[in-house]
N, C-alpha and C. Protein backbone atom coordinates (compact mmCIF):
# COMPACT_ATOMS: atom_id res chain seq x y z
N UNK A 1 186.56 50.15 -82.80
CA UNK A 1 186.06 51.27 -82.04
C UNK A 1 184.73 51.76 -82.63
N UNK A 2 184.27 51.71 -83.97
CA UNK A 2 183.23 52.36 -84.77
C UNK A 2 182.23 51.79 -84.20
N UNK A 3 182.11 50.40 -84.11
CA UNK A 3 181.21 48.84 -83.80
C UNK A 3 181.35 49.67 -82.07
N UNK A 4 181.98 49.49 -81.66
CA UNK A 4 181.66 49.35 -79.66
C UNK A 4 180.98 50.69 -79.65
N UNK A 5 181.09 51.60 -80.65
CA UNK A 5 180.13 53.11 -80.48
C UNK A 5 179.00 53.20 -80.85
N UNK A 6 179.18 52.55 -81.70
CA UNK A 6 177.77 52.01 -82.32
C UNK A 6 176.92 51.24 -81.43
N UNK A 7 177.61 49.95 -81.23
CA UNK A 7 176.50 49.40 -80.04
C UNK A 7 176.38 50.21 -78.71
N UNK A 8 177.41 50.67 -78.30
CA UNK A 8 176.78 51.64 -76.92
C UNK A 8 175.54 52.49 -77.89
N UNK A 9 175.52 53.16 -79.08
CA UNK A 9 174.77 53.98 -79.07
C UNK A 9 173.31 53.00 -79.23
N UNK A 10 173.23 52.16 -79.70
CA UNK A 10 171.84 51.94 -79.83
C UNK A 10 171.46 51.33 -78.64
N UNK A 11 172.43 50.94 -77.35
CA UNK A 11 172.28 49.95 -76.56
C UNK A 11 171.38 51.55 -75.46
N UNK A 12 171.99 53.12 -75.72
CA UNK A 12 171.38 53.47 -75.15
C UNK A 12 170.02 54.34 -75.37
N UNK A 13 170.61 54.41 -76.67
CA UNK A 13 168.90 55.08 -77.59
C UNK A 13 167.98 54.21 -77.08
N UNK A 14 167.89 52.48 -77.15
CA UNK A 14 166.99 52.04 -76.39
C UNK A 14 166.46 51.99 -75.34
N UNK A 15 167.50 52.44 -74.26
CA UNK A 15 166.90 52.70 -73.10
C UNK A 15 166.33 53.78 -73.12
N UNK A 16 166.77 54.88 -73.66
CA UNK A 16 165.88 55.90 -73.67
C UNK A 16 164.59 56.49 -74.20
N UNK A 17 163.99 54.96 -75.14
CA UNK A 17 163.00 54.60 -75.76
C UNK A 17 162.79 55.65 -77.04
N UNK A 18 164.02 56.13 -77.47
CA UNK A 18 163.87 56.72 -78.84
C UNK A 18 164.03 55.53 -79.56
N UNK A 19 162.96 56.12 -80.76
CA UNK A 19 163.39 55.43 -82.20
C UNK A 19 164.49 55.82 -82.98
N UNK A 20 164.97 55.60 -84.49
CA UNK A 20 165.85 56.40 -84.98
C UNK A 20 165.45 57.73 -85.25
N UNK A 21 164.17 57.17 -85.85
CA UNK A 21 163.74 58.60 -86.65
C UNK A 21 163.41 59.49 -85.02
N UNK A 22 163.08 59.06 -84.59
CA UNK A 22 162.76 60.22 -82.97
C UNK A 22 164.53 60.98 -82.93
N UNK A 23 164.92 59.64 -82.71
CA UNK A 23 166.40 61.03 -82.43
C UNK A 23 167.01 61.59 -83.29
N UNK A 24 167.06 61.11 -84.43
CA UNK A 24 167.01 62.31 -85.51
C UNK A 24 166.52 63.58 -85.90
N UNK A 25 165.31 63.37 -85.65
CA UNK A 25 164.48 64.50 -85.21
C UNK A 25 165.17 65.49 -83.88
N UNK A 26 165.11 65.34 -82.89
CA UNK A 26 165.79 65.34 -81.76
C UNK A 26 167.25 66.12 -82.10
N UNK A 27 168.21 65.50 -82.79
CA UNK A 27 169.22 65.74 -82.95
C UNK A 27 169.76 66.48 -83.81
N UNK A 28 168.89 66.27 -85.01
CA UNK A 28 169.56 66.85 -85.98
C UNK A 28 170.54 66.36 -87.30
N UNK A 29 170.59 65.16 -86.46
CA UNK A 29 171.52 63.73 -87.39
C UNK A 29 170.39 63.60 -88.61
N UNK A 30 171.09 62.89 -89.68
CA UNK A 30 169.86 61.85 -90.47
C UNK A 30 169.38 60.60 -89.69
N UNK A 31 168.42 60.14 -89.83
CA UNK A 31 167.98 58.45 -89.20
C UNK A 31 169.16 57.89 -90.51
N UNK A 32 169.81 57.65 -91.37
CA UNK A 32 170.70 57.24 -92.05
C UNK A 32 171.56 57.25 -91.46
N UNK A 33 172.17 58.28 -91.14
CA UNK A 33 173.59 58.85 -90.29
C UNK A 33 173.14 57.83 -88.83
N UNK A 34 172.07 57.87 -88.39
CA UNK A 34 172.11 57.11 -87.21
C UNK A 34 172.15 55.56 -87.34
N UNK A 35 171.53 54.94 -88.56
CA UNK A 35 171.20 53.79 -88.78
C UNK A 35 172.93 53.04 -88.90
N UNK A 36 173.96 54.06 -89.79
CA UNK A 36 175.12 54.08 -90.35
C UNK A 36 176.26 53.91 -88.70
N UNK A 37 175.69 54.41 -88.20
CA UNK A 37 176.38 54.73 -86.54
C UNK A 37 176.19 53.51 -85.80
N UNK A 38 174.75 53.32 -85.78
CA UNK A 38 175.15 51.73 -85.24
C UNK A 38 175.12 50.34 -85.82
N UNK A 39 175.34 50.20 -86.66
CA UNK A 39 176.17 49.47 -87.65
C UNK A 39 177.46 49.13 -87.80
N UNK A 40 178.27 50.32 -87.18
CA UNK A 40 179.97 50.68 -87.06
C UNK A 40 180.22 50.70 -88.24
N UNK A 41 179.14 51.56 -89.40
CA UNK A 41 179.67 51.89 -90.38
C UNK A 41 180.48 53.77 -90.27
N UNK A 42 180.08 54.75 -89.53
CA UNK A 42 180.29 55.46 -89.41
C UNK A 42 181.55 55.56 -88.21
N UNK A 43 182.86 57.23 -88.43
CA UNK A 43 183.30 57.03 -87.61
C UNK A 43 183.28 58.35 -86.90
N UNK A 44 182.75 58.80 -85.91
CA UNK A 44 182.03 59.88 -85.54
C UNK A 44 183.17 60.77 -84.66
N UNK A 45 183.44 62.25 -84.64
CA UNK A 45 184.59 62.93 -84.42
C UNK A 45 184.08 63.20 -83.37
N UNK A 46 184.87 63.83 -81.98
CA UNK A 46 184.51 64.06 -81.10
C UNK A 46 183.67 64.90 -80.23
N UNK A 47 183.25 65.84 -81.93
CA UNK A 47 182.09 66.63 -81.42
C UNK A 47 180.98 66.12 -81.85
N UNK A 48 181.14 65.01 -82.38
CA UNK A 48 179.79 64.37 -82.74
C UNK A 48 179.40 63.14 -81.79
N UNK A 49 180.47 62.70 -81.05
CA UNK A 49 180.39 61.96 -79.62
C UNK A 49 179.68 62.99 -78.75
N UNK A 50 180.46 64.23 -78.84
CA UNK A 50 179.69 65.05 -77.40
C UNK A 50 178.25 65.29 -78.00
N UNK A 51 177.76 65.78 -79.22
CA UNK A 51 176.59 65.97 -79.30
C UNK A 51 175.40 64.61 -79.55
N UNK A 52 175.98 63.37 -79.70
CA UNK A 52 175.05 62.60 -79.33
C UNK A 52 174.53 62.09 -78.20
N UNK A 53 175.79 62.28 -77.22
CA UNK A 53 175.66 62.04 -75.95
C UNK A 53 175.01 63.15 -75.34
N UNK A 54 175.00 64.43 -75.73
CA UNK A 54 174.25 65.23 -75.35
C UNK A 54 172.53 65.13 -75.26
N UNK A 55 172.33 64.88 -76.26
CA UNK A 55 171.11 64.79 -76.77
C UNK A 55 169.98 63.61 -75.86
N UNK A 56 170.69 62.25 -76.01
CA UNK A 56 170.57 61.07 -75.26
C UNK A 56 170.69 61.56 -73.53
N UNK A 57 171.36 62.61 -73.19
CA UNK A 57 170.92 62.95 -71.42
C UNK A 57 172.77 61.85 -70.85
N UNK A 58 173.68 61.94 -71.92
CA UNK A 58 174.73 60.54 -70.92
C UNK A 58 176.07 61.62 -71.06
N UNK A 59 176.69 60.85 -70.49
CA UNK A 59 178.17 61.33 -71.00
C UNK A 59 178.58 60.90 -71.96
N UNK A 60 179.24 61.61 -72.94
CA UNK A 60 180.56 61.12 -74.27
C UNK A 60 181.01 60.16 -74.18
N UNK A 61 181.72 59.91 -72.58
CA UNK A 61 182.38 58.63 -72.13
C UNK A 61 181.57 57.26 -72.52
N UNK A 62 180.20 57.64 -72.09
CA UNK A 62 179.44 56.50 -72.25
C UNK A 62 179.38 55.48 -73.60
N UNK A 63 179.91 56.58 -74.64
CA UNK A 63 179.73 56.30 -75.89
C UNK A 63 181.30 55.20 -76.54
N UNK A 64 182.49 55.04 -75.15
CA UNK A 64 183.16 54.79 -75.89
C UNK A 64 183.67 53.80 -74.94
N UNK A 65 182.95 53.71 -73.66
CA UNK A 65 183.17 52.18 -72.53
C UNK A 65 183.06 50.78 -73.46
N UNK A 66 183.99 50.46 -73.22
CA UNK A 66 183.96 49.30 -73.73
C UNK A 66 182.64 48.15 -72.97
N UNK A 67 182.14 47.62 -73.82
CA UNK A 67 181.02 46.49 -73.50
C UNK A 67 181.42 45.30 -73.07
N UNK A 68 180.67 43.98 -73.03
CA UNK A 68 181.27 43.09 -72.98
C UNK A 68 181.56 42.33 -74.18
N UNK A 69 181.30 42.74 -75.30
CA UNK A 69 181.86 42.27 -76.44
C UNK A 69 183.23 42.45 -76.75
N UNK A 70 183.40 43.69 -76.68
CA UNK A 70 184.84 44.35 -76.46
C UNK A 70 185.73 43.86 -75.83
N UNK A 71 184.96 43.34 -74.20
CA UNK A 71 186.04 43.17 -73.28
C UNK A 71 186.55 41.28 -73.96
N UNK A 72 185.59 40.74 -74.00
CA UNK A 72 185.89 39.45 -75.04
C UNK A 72 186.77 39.34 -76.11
N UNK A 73 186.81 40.63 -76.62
CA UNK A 73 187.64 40.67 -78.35
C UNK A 73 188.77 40.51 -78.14
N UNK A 74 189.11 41.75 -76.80
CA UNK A 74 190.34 42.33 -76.06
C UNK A 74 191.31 40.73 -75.76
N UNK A 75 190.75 39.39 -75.23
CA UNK A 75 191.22 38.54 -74.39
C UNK A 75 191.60 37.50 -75.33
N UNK A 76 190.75 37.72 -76.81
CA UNK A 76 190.80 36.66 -77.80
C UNK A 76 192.48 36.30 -78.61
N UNK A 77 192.83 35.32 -78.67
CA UNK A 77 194.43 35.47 -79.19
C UNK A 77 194.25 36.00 -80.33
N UNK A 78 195.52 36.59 -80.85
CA UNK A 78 195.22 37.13 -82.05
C UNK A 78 195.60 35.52 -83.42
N UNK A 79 194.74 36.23 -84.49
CA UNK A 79 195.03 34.75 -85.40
C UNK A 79 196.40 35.23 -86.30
N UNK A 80 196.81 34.04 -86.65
CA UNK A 80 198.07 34.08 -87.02
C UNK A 80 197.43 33.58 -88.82
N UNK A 81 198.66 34.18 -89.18
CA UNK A 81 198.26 33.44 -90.76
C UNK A 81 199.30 33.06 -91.50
């Protein structure tokens, strides 16, 4: 879940032609804290979903639709060991 939030988030910071450091600025986050976010090193609470999505102009939701990476992971068998 950290990873699919992460990539929605940078998948839409780019569309919205921010940099990190722009939406940091913007936001209020560190560009660390953001760099850390889409990475899926960070795991961000739900007021920190609403306020990034805020900021970016999307819905929260947006932040947690599964991609098509996701939908791939979802279908993959699981490995046995």
């Amino acid at each position: 879940m950290r990873k699919l939030v992460g990539r929605n988030f940078a998948r839409l910071r780019k569309q919205k032609r921010f940099t990190q450091e722009k939406f940091a600025e913007m936001s209020g986050f560190t560009q660390q804290y953001i760099s850390d976010l889409e990475r899926g090193h960070r795991n961000p609470t739900v007021v920190t979903l609403f306020e990034l999505a805020s900021t970016l102009g999307v819905s929260h939701v947006d932040l947690i639709l599964p991609d098509e990476e996701a939908r791939t992971e979802r279908t993959k068998p699981a490995k046995r060991k």
